[in-house]
C-alpha atoms as a PDB file:
ATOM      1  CA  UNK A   1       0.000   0.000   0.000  1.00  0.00           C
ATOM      2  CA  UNK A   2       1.296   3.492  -0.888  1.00  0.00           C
ATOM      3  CA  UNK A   3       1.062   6.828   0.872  1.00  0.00           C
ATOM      4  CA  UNK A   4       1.770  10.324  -0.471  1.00  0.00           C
ATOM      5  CA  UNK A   5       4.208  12.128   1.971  1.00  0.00           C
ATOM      6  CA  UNK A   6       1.151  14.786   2.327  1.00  0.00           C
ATOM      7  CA  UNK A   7      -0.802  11.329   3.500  1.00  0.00           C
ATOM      8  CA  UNK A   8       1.450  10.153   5.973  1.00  0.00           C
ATOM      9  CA  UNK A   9       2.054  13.569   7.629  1.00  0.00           C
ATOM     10  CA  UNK A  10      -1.932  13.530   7.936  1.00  0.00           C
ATOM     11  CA  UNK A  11      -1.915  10.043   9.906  1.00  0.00           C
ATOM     12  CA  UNK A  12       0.952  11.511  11.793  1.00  0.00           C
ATOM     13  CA  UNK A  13      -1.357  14.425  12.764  1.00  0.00           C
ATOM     14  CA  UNK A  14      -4.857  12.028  13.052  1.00  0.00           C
ATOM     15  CA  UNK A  15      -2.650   9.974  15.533  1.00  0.00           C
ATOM     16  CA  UNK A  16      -1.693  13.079  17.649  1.00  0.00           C
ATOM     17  CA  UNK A  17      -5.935  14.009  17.977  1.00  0.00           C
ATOM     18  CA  UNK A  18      -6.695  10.631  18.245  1.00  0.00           C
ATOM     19  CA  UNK A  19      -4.370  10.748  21.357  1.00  0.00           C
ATOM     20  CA  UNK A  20      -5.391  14.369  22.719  1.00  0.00           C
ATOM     21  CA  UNK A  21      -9.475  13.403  22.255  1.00  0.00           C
ATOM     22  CA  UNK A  22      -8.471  10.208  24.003  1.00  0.00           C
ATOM     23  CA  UNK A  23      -7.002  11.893  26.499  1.00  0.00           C
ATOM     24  CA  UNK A  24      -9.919  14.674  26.944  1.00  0.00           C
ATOM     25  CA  UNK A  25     -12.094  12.261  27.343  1.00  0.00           C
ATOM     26  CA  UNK A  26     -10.153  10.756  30.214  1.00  0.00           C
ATOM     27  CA  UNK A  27     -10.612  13.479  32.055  1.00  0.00           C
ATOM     28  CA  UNK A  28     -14.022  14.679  31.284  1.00  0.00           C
ATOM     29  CA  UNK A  29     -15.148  11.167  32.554  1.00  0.00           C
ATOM     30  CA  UNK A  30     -13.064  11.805  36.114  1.00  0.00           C
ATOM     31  CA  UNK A  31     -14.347  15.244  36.224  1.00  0.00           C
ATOM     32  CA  UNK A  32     -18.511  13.692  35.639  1.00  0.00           C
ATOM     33  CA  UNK A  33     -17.586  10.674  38.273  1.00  0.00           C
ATOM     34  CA  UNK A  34     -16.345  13.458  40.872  1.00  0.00           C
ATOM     35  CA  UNK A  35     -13.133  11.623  41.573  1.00  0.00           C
ATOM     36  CA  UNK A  36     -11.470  15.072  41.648  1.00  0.00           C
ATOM     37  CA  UNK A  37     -13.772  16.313  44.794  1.00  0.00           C
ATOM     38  CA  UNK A  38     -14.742  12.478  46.314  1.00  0.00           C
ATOM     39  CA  UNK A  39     -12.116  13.213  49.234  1.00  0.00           C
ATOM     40  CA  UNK A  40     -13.657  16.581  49.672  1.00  0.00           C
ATOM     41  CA  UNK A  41     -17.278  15.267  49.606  1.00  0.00           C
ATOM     42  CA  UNK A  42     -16.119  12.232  51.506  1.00  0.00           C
ATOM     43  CA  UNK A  43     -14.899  15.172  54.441  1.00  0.00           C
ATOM     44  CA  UNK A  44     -18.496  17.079  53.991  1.00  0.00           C
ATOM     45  CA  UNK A  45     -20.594  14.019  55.219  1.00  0.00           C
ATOM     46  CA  UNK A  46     -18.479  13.035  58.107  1.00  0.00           C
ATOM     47  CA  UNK A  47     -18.554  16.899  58.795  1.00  0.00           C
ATOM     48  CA  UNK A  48     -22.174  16.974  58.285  1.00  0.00           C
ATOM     49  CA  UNK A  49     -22.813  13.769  60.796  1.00  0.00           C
ATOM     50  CA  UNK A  50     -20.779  15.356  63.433  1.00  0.00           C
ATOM     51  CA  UNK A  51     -22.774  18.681  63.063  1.00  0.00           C
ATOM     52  CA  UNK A  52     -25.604  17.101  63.380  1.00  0.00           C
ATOM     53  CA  UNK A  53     -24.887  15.053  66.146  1.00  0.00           C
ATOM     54  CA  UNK A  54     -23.401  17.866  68.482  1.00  0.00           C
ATOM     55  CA  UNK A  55     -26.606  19.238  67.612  1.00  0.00           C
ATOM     56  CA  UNK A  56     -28.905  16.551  68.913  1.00  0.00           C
ATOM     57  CA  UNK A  57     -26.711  17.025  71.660  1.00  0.00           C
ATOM     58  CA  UNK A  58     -27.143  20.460  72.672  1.00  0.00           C
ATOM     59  CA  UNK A  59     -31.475  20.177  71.761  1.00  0.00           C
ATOM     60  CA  UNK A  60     -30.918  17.204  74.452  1.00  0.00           C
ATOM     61  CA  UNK A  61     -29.411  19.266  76.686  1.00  0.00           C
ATOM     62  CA  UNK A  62     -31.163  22.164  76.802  1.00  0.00           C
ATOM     63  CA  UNK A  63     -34.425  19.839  76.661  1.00  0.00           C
ATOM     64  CA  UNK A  64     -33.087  18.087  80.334  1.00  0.00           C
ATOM     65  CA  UNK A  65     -32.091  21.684  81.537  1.00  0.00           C
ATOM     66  CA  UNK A  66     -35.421  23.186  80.704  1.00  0.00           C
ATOM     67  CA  UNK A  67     -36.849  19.896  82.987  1.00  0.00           C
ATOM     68  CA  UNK A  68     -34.478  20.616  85.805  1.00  0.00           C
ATOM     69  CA  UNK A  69     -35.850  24.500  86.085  1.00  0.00           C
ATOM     70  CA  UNK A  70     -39.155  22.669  85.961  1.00  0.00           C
ATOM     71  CA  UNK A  71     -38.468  20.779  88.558  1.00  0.00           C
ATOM     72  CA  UNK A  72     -36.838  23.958  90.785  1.00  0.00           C
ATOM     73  CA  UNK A  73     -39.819  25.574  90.215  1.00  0.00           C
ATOM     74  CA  UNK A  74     -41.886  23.048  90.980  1.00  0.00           C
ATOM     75  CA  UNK A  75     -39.948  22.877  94.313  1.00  0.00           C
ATOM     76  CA  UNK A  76     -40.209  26.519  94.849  1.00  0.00           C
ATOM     77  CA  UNK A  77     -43.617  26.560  94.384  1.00  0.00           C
ATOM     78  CA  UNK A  78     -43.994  24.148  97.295  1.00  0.00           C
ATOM     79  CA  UNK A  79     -41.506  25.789  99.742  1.00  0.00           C
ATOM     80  CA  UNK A  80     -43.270  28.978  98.969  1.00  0.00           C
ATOM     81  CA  UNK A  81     -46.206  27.028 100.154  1.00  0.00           C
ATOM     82  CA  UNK A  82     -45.107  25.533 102.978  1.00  0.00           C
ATOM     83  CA  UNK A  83     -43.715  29.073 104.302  1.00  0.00           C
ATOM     84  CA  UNK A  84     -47.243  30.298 103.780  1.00  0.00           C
ATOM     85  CA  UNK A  85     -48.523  27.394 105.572  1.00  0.00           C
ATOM     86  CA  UNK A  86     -45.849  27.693 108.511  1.00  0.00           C
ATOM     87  CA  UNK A  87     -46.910  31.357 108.964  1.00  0.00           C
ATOM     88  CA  UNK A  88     -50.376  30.445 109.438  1.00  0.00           C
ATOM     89  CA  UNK A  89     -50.402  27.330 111.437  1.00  0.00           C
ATOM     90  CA  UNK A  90     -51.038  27.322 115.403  1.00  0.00           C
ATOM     91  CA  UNK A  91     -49.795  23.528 116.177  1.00  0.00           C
ATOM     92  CA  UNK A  92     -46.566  23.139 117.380  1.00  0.00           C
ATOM     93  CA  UNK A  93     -46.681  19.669 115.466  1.00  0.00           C
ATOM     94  CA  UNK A  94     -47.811  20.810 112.034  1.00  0.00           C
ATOM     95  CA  UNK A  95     -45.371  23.672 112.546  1.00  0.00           C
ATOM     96  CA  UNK A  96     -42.321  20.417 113.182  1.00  0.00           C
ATOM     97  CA  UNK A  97     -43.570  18.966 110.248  1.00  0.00           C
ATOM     98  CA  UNK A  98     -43.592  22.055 108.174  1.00  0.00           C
ATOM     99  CA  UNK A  99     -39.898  22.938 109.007  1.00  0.00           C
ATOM    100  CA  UNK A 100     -39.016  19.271 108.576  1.00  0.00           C
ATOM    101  CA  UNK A 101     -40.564  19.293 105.149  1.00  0.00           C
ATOM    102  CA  UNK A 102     -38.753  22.690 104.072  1.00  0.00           C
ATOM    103  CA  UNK A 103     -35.712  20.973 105.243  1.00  0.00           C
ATOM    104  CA  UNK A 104     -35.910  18.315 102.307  1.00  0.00           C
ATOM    105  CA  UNK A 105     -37.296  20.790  99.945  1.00  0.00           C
ATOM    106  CA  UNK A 106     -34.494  22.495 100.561  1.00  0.00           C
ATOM    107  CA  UNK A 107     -31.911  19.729 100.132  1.00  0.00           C
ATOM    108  CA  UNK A 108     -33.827  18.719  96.737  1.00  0.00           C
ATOM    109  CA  UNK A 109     -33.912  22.124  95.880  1.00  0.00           C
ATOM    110  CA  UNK A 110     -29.486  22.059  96.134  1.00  0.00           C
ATOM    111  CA  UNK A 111     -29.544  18.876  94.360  1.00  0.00           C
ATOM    112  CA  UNK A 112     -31.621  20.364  91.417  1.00  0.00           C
ATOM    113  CA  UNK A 113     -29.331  23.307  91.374  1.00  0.00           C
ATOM    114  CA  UNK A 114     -26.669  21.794  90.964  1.00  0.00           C
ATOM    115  CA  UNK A 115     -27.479  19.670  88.442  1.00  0.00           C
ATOM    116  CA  UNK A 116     -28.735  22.148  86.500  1.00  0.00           C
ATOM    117  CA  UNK A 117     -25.463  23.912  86.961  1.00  0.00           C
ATOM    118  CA  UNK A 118     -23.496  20.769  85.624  1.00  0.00           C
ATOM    119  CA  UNK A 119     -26.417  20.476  82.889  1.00  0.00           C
ATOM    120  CA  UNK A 120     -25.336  24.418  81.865  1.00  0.00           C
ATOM    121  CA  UNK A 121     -21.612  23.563  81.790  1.00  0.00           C
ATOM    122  CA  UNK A 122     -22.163  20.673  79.713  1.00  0.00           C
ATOM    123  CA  UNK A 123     -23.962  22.312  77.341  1.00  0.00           C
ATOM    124  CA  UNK A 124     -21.665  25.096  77.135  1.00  0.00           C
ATOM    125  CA  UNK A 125     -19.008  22.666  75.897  1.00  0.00           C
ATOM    126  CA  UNK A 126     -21.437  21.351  73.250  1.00  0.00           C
ATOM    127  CA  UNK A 127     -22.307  24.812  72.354  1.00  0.00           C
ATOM    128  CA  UNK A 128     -18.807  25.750  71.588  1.00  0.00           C
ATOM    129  CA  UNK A 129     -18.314  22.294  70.232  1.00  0.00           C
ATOM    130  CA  UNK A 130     -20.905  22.594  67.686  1.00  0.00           C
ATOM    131  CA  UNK A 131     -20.033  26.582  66.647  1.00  0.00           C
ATOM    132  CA  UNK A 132     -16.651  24.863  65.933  1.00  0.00           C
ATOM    133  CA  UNK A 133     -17.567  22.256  63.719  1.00  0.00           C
ATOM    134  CA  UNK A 134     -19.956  24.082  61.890  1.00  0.00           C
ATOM    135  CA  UNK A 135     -17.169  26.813  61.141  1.00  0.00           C
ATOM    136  CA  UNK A 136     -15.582  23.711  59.652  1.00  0.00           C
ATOM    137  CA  UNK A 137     -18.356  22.479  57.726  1.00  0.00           C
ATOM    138  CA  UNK A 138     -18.663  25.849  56.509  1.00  0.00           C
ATOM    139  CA  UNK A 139     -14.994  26.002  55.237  1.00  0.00           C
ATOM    140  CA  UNK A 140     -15.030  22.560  53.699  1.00  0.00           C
ATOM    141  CA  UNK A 141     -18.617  23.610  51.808  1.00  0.00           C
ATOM    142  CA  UNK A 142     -17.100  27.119  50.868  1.00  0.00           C
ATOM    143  CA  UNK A 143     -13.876  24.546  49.337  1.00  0.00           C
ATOM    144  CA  UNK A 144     -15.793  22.425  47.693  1.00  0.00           C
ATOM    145  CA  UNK A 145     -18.358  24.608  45.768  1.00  0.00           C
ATOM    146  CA  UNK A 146     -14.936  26.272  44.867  1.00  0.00           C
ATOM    147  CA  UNK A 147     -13.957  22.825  43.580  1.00  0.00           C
ATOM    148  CA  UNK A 148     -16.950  22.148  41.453  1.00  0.00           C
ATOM    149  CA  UNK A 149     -17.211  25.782  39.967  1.00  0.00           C
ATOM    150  CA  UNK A 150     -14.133  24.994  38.964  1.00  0.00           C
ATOM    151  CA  UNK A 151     -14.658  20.838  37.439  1.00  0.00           C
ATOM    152  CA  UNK A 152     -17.745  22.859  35.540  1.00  0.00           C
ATOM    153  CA  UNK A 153     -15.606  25.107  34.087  1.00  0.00           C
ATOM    154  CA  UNK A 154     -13.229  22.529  33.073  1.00  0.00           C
ATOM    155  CA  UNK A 155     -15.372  20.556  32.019  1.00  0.00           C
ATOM    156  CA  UNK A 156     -17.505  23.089  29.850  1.00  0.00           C
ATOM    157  CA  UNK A 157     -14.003  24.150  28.214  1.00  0.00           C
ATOM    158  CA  UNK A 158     -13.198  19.919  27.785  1.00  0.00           C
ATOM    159  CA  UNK A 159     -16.043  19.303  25.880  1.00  0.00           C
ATOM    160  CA  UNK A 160     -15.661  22.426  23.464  1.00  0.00           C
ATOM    161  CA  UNK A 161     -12.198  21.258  23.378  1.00  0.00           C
ATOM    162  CA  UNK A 162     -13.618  18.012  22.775  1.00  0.00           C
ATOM    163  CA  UNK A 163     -16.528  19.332  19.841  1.00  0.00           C
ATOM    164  CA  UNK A 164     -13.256  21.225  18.074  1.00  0.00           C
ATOM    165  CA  UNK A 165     -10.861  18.170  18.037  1.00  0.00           C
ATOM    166  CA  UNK A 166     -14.000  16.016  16.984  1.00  0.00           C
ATOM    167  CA  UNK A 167     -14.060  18.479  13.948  1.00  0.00           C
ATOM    168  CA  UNK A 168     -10.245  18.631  13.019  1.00  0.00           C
ATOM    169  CA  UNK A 169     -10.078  14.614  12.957  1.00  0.00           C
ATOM    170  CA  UNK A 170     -13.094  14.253  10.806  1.00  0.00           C
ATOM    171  CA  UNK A 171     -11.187  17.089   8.395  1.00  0.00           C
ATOM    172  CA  UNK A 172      -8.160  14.863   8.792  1.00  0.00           C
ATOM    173  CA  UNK A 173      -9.910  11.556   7.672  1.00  0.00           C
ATOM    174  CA  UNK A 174     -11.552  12.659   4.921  1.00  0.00           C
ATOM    175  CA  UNK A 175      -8.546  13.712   2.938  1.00  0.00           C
ATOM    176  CA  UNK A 176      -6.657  10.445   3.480  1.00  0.00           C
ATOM    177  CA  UNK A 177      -7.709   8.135   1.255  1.00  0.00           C
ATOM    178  CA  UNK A 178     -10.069   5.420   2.488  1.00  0.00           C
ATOM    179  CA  UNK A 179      -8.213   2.124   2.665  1.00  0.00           C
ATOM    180  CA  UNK A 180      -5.562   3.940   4.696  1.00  0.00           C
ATOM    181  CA  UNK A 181      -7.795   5.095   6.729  1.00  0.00           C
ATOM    182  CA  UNK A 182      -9.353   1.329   7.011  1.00  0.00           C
ATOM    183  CA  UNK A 183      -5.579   0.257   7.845  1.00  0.00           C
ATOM    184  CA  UNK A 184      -4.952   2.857  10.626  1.00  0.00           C
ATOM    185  CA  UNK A 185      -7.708   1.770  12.363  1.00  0.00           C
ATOM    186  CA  UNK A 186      -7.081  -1.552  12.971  1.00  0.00           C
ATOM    187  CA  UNK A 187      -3.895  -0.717  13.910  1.00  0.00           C
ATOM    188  CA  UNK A 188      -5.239   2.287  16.352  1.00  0.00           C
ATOM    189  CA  UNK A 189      -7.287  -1.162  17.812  1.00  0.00           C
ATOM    190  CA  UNK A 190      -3.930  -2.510  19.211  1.00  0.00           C
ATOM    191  CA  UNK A 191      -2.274   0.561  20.408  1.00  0.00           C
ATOM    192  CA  UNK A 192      -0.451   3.291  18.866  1.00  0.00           C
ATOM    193  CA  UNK A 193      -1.084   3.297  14.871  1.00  0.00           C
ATOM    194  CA  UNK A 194       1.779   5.140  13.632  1.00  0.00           C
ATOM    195  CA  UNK A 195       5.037   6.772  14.711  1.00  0.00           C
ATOM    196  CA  UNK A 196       7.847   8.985  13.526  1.00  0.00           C
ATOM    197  CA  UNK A 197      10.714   7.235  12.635  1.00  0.00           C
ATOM    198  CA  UNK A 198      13.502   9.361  14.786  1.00  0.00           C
ATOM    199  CA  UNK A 199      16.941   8.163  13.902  1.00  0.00           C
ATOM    200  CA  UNK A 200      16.519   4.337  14.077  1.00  0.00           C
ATOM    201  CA  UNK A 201      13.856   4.721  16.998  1.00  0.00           C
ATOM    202  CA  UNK A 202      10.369   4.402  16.414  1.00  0.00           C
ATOM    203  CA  UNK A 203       8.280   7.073  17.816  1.00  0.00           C
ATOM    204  CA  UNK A 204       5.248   4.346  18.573  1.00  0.00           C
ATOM    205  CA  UNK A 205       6.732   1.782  20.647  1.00  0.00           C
ATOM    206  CA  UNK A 206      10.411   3.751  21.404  1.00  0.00           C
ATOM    207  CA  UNK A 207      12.136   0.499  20.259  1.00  0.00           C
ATOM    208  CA  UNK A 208      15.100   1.563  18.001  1.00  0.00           C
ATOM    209  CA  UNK A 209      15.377  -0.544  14.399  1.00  0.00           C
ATOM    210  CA  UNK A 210      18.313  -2.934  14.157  1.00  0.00           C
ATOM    211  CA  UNK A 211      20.561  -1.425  11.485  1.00  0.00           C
ATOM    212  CA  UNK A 212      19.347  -4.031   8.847  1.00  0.00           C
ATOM    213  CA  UNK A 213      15.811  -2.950   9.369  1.00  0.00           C
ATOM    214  CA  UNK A 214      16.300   0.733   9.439  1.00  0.00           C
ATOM    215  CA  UNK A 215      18.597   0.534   5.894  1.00  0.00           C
ATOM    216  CA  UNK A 216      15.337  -1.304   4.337  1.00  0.00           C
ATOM    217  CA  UNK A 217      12.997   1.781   5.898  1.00  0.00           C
ATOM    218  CA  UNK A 218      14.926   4.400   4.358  1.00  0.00           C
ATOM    219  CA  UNK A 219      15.509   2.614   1.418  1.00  0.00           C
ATOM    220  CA  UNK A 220      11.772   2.477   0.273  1.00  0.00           C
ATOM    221  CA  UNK A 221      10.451   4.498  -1.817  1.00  0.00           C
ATOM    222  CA  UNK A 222       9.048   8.114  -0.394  1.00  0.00           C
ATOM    223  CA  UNK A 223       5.146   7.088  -0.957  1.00  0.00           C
ATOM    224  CA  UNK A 224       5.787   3.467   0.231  1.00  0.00           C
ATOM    225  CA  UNK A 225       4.548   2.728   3.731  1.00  0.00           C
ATOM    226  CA  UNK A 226       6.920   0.950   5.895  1.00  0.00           C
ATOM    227  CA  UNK A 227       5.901  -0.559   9.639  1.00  0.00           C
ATOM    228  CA  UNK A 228       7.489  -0.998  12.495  1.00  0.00           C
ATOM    229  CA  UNK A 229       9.156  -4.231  13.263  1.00  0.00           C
ATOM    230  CA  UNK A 230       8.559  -4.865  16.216  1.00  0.00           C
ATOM    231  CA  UNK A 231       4.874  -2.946  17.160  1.00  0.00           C
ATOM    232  CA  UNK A 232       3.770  -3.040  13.557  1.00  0.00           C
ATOM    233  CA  UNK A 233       3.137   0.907  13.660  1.00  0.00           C
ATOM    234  CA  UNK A 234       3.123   2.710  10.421  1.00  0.00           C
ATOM    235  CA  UNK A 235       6.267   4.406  10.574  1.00  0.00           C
ATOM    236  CA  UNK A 236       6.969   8.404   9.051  1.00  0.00           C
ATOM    237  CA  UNK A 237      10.401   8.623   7.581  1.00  0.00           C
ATOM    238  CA  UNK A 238      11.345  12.052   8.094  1.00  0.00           C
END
Protein backbone atom coordinates (compact mmCIF):
# COMPACT_ATOMS: atom_id res chain seq x y z
CA UNK A 1 0.00 0.00 0.00
CA UNK A 2 1.30 3.49 -0.89
CA UNK A 3 1.06 6.83 0.87
CA UNK A 4 1.77 10.32 -0.47
CA UNK A 5 4.21 12.13 1.97
CA UNK A 6 1.15 14.79 2.33
CA UNK A 7 -0.80 11.33 3.50
CA UNK A 8 1.45 10.15 5.97
CA UNK A 9 2.05 13.57 7.63
CA UNK A 10 -1.93 13.53 7.94
CA UNK A 11 -1.91 10.04 9.91
CA UNK A 12 0.95 11.51 11.79
CA UNK A 13 -1.36 14.43 12.76
CA UNK A 14 -4.86 12.03 13.05
CA UNK A 15 -2.65 9.97 15.53
CA UNK A 16 -1.69 13.08 17.65
CA UNK A 17 -5.94 14.01 17.98
CA UNK A 18 -6.69 10.63 18.24
CA UNK A 19 -4.37 10.75 21.36
CA UNK A 20 -5.39 14.37 22.72
CA UNK A 21 -9.47 13.40 22.26
CA UNK A 22 -8.47 10.21 24.00
CA UNK A 23 -7.00 11.89 26.50
CA UNK A 24 -9.92 14.67 26.94
CA UNK A 25 -12.09 12.26 27.34
CA UNK A 26 -10.15 10.76 30.21
CA UNK A 27 -10.61 13.48 32.06
CA UNK A 28 -14.02 14.68 31.28
CA UNK A 29 -15.15 11.17 32.55
CA UNK A 30 -13.06 11.80 36.11
CA UNK A 31 -14.35 15.24 36.22
CA UNK A 32 -18.51 13.69 35.64
CA UNK A 33 -17.59 10.67 38.27
CA UNK A 34 -16.35 13.46 40.87
CA UNK A 35 -13.13 11.62 41.57
CA UNK A 36 -11.47 15.07 41.65
CA UNK A 37 -13.77 16.31 44.79
CA UNK A 38 -14.74 12.48 46.31
CA UNK A 39 -12.12 13.21 49.23
CA UNK A 40 -13.66 16.58 49.67
CA UNK A 41 -17.28 15.27 49.61
CA UNK A 42 -16.12 12.23 51.51
CA UNK A 43 -14.90 15.17 54.44
CA UNK A 44 -18.50 17.08 53.99
CA UNK A 45 -20.59 14.02 55.22
CA UNK A 46 -18.48 13.04 58.11
CA UNK A 47 -18.55 16.90 58.80
CA UNK A 48 -22.17 16.97 58.28
CA UNK A 49 -22.81 13.77 60.80
CA UNK A 50 -20.78 15.36 63.43
CA UNK A 51 -22.77 18.68 63.06
CA UNK A 52 -25.60 17.10 63.38
CA UNK A 53 -24.89 15.05 66.15
CA UNK A 54 -23.40 17.87 68.48
CA UNK A 55 -26.61 19.24 67.61
CA UNK A 56 -28.91 16.55 68.91
CA UNK A 57 -26.71 17.03 71.66
CA UNK A 58 -27.14 20.46 72.67
CA UNK A 59 -31.47 20.18 71.76
CA UNK A 60 -30.92 17.20 74.45
CA UNK A 61 -29.41 19.27 76.69
CA UNK A 62 -31.16 22.16 76.80
CA UNK A 63 -34.43 19.84 76.66
CA UNK A 64 -33.09 18.09 80.33
CA UNK A 65 -32.09 21.68 81.54
CA UNK A 66 -35.42 23.19 80.70
CA UNK A 67 -36.85 19.90 82.99
CA UNK A 68 -34.48 20.62 85.80
CA UNK A 69 -35.85 24.50 86.08
CA UNK A 70 -39.16 22.67 85.96
CA UNK A 71 -38.47 20.78 88.56
CA UNK A 72 -36.84 23.96 90.79
CA UNK A 73 -39.82 25.57 90.22
CA UNK A 74 -41.89 23.05 90.98
CA UNK A 75 -39.95 22.88 94.31
CA UNK A 76 -40.21 26.52 94.85
CA UNK A 77 -43.62 26.56 94.38
CA UNK A 78 -43.99 24.15 97.30
CA UNK A 79 -41.51 25.79 99.74
CA UNK A 80 -43.27 28.98 98.97
CA UNK A 81 -46.21 27.03 100.15
CA UNK A 82 -45.11 25.53 102.98
CA UNK A 83 -43.72 29.07 104.30
CA UNK A 84 -47.24 30.30 103.78
CA UNK A 85 -48.52 27.39 105.57
CA UNK A 86 -45.85 27.69 108.51
CA UNK A 87 -46.91 31.36 108.96
CA UNK A 88 -50.38 30.44 109.44
CA UNK A 89 -50.40 27.33 111.44
CA UNK A 90 -51.04 27.32 115.40
CA UNK A 91 -49.79 23.53 116.18
CA UNK A 92 -46.57 23.14 117.38
CA UNK A 93 -46.68 19.67 115.47
CA UNK A 94 -47.81 20.81 112.03
CA UNK A 95 -45.37 23.67 112.55
CA UNK A 96 -42.32 20.42 113.18
CA UNK A 97 -43.57 18.97 110.25
CA UNK A 98 -43.59 22.06 108.17
CA UNK A 99 -39.90 22.94 109.01
CA UNK A 100 -39.02 19.27 108.58
CA UNK A 101 -40.56 19.29 105.15
CA UNK A 102 -38.75 22.69 104.07
CA UNK A 103 -35.71 20.97 105.24
CA UNK A 104 -35.91 18.31 102.31
CA UNK A 105 -37.30 20.79 99.94
CA UNK A 106 -34.49 22.50 100.56
CA UNK A 107 -31.91 19.73 100.13
CA UNK A 108 -33.83 18.72 96.74
CA UNK A 109 -33.91 22.12 95.88
CA UNK A 110 -29.49 22.06 96.13
CA UNK A 111 -29.54 18.88 94.36
CA UNK A 112 -31.62 20.36 91.42
CA UNK A 113 -29.33 23.31 91.37
CA UNK A 114 -26.67 21.79 90.96
CA UNK A 115 -27.48 19.67 88.44
CA UNK A 116 -28.74 22.15 86.50
CA UNK A 117 -25.46 23.91 86.96
CA UNK A 118 -23.50 20.77 85.62
CA UNK A 119 -26.42 20.48 82.89
CA UNK A 120 -25.34 24.42 81.86
CA UNK A 121 -21.61 23.56 81.79
CA UNK A 122 -22.16 20.67 79.71
CA UNK A 123 -23.96 22.31 77.34
CA UNK A 124 -21.67 25.10 77.14
CA UNK A 125 -19.01 22.67 75.90
CA UNK A 126 -21.44 21.35 73.25
CA UNK A 127 -22.31 24.81 72.35
CA UNK A 128 -18.81 25.75 71.59
CA UNK A 129 -18.31 22.29 70.23
CA UNK A 130 -20.91 22.59 67.69
CA UNK A 131 -20.03 26.58 66.65
CA UNK A 132 -16.65 24.86 65.93
CA UNK A 133 -17.57 22.26 63.72
CA UNK A 134 -19.96 24.08 61.89
CA UNK A 135 -17.17 26.81 61.14
CA UNK A 136 -15.58 23.71 59.65
CA UNK A 137 -18.36 22.48 57.73
CA UNK A 138 -18.66 25.85 56.51
CA UNK A 139 -14.99 26.00 55.24
CA UNK A 140 -15.03 22.56 53.70
CA UNK A 141 -18.62 23.61 51.81
CA UNK A 142 -17.10 27.12 50.87
CA UNK A 143 -13.88 24.55 49.34
CA UNK A 144 -15.79 22.42 47.69
CA UNK A 145 -18.36 24.61 45.77
CA UNK A 146 -14.94 26.27 44.87
CA UNK A 147 -13.96 22.82 43.58
CA UNK A 148 -16.95 22.15 41.45
CA UNK A 149 -17.21 25.78 39.97
CA UNK A 150 -14.13 24.99 38.96
CA UNK A 151 -14.66 20.84 37.44
CA UNK A 152 -17.74 22.86 35.54
CA UNK A 153 -15.61 25.11 34.09
CA UNK A 154 -13.23 22.53 33.07
CA UNK A 155 -15.37 20.56 32.02
CA UNK A 156 -17.51 23.09 29.85
CA UNK A 157 -14.00 24.15 28.21
CA UNK A 158 -13.20 19.92 27.78
CA UNK A 159 -16.04 19.30 25.88
CA UNK A 160 -15.66 22.43 23.46
CA UNK A 161 -12.20 21.26 23.38
CA UNK A 162 -13.62 18.01 22.78
CA UNK A 163 -16.53 19.33 19.84
CA UNK A 164 -13.26 21.22 18.07
CA UNK A 165 -10.86 18.17 18.04
CA UNK A 166 -14.00 16.02 16.98
CA UNK A 167 -14.06 18.48 13.95
CA UNK A 168 -10.24 18.63 13.02
CA UNK A 169 -10.08 14.61 12.96
CA UNK A 170 -13.09 14.25 10.81
CA UNK A 171 -11.19 17.09 8.40
CA UNK A 172 -8.16 14.86 8.79
CA UNK A 173 -9.91 11.56 7.67
CA UNK A 174 -11.55 12.66 4.92
CA UNK A 175 -8.55 13.71 2.94
CA UNK A 176 -6.66 10.45 3.48
CA UNK A 177 -7.71 8.14 1.25
CA UNK A 178 -10.07 5.42 2.49
CA UNK A 179 -8.21 2.12 2.66
CA UNK A 180 -5.56 3.94 4.70
CA UNK A 181 -7.79 5.09 6.73
CA UNK A 182 -9.35 1.33 7.01
CA UNK A 183 -5.58 0.26 7.85
CA UNK A 184 -4.95 2.86 10.63
CA UNK A 185 -7.71 1.77 12.36
CA UNK A 186 -7.08 -1.55 12.97
CA UNK A 187 -3.90 -0.72 13.91
CA UNK A 188 -5.24 2.29 16.35
CA UNK A 189 -7.29 -1.16 17.81
CA UNK A 190 -3.93 -2.51 19.21
CA UNK A 191 -2.27 0.56 20.41
CA UNK A 192 -0.45 3.29 18.87
CA UNK A 193 -1.08 3.30 14.87
CA UNK A 194 1.78 5.14 13.63
CA UNK A 195 5.04 6.77 14.71
CA UNK A 196 7.85 8.98 13.53
CA UNK A 197 10.71 7.23 12.63
CA UNK A 198 13.50 9.36 14.79
CA UNK A 199 16.94 8.16 13.90
CA UNK A 200 16.52 4.34 14.08
CA UNK A 201 13.86 4.72 17.00
CA UNK A 202 10.37 4.40 16.41
CA UNK A 203 8.28 7.07 17.82
CA UNK A 204 5.25 4.35 18.57
CA UNK A 205 6.73 1.78 20.65
CA UNK A 206 10.41 3.75 21.40
CA UNK A 207 12.14 0.50 20.26
CA UNK A 208 15.10 1.56 18.00
CA UNK A 209 15.38 -0.54 14.40
CA UNK A 210 18.31 -2.93 14.16
CA UNK A 211 20.56 -1.43 11.48
CA UNK A 212 19.35 -4.03 8.85
CA UNK A 213 15.81 -2.95 9.37
CA UNK A 214 16.30 0.73 9.44
CA UNK A 215 18.60 0.53 5.89
CA UNK A 216 15.34 -1.30 4.34
CA UNK A 217 13.00 1.78 5.90
CA UNK A 218 14.93 4.40 4.36
CA UNK A 219 15.51 2.61 1.42
CA UNK A 220 11.77 2.48 0.27
CA UNK A 221 10.45 4.50 -1.82
CA UNK A 222 9.05 8.11 -0.39
CA UNK A 223 5.15 7.09 -0.96
CA UNK A 224 5.79 3.47 0.23
CA UNK A 225 4.55 2.73 3.73
CA UNK A 226 6.92 0.95 5.90
CA UNK A 227 5.90 -0.56 9.64
CA UNK A 228 7.49 -1.00 12.50
CA UNK A 229 9.16 -4.23 13.26
CA UNK A 230 8.56 -4.87 16.22
CA UNK A 231 4.87 -2.95 17.16
CA UNK A 232 3.77 -3.04 13.56
CA UNK A 233 3.14 0.91 13.66
CA UNK A 234 3.12 2.71 10.42
CA UNK A 235 6.27 4.41 10.57
CA UNK A 236 6.97 8.40 9.05
CA UNK A 237 10.40 8.62 7.58
CA UNK A 238 11.35 12.05 8.09
Amino acid sequence: MQASKSNQLDLLALEAINQTIERHQREIDDLNSGKATAELRASQRTMALQVLEASNLCESLNLELSRANADVAVVDSRISLDKQRLNQTSSAKDAQGIESELVTLGKRKSDLEDASLAIMEHLEEAEQKLSVLKVEKSKIDETLAVADDKSMQDLMKLQSGLQLESTERDALRARIPAEIVELFDKKSLRGTAVGRLIGRQCGSCQISLTAAAYDEAVNQPADAMVFCPECAAILVRS
